[in-house]
Protein backbone atom coordinates (compact mmCIF):
# COMPACT_ATOMS: atom_id res chain seq x y z
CA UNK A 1 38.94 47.98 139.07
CA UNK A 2 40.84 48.80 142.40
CA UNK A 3 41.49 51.65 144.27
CA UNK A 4 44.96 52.82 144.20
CA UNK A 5 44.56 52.71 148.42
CA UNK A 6 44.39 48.62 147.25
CA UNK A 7 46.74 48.76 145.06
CA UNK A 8 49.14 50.63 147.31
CA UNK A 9 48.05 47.97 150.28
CA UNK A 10 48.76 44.93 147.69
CA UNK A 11 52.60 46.47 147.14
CA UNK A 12 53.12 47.08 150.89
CA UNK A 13 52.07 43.44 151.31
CA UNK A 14 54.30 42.07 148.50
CA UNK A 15 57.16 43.87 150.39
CA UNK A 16 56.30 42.14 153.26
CA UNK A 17 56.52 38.97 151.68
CA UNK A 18 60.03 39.63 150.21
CA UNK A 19 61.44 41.00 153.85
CA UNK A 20 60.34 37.81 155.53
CA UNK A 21 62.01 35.59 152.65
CA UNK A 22 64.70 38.05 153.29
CA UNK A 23 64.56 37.44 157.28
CA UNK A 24 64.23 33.56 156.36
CA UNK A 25 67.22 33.22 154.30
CA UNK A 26 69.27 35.35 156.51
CA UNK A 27 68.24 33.08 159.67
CA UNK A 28 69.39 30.33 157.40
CA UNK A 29 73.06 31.58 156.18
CA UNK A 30 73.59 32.33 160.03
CA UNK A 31 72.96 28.78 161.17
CA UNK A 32 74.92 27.28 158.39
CA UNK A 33 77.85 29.59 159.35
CA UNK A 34 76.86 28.76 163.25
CA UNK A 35 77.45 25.24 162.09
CA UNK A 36 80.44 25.30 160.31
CA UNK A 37 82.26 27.04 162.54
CA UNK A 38 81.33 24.53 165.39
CA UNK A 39 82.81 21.64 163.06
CA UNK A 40 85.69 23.37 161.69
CA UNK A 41 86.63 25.14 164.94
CA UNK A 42 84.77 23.55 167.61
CA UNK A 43 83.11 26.22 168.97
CA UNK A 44 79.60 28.49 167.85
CA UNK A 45 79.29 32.04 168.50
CA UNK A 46 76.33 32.30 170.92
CA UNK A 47 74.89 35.22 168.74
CA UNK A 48 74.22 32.36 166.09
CA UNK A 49 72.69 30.24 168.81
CA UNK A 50 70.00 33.15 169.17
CA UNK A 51 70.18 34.68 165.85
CA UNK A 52 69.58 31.57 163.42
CA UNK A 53 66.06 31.15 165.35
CA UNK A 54 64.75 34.00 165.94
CA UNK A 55 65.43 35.42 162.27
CA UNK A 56 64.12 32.13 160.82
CA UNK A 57 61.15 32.53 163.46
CA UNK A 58 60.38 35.99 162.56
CA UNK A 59 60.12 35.80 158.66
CA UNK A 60 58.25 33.02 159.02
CA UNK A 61 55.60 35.03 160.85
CA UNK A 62 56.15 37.91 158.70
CA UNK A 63 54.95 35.62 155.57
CA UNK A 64 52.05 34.48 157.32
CA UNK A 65 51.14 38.02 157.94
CA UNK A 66 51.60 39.07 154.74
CA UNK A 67 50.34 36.11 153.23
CA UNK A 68 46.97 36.23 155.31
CA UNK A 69 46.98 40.30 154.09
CA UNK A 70 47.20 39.61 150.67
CA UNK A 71 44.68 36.76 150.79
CA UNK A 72 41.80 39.42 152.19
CA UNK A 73 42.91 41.69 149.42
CA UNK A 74 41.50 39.64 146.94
C-alpha cells in the first residue's frame, strides 16, 4: 500500500509528464508555422527560430525528468 506522500509524488510526476508533451507539441506547432510562413511568405519570424528549439528542447528534458521520477517511485 502507498503513502498518500507517494501517491501525491506519483500525480505531481504524471503532471510533469503531460507539461513536457505539452512543451513538445507546442515546440512542434511553432516550427511548422516557422516553416510555412518561410515558404508561403519567404521570411520566418526569428522568435520561431528560438522558440521551436528551445520548447521542443525543454519538454524533452522535462519527460526525462519526470520519467526518471516516476521510475524510482516504483
Amino acid at each position: 500500500m502507498t503513502s498518500t506522500s507517494e501517491q501525491s509524488s506519483n500525480l505531481s510526476a504524471a503532471d510533469e509528464l503531460r507539461e513536457a508533451k505539452t512543451a513538445i507539441a507546442m515546440g512542434a506547432g511553432v516550427g511548422v508555422i516557422g516553416t510555412a510562413s518561410a515558404l508561403l511568405v519567404g521570411a520566418t519570424c526569428p522568435i520561431c527560430v528560438v522558440m521551436a528549439p528551445a520548447l521542443i528542447g525543454a519538454g524533452l528534458i522535462k519527460r526525462y525528468a519526470a520519467k526518471k521520477k516516476l521510475r524510482s517511485n516504483e
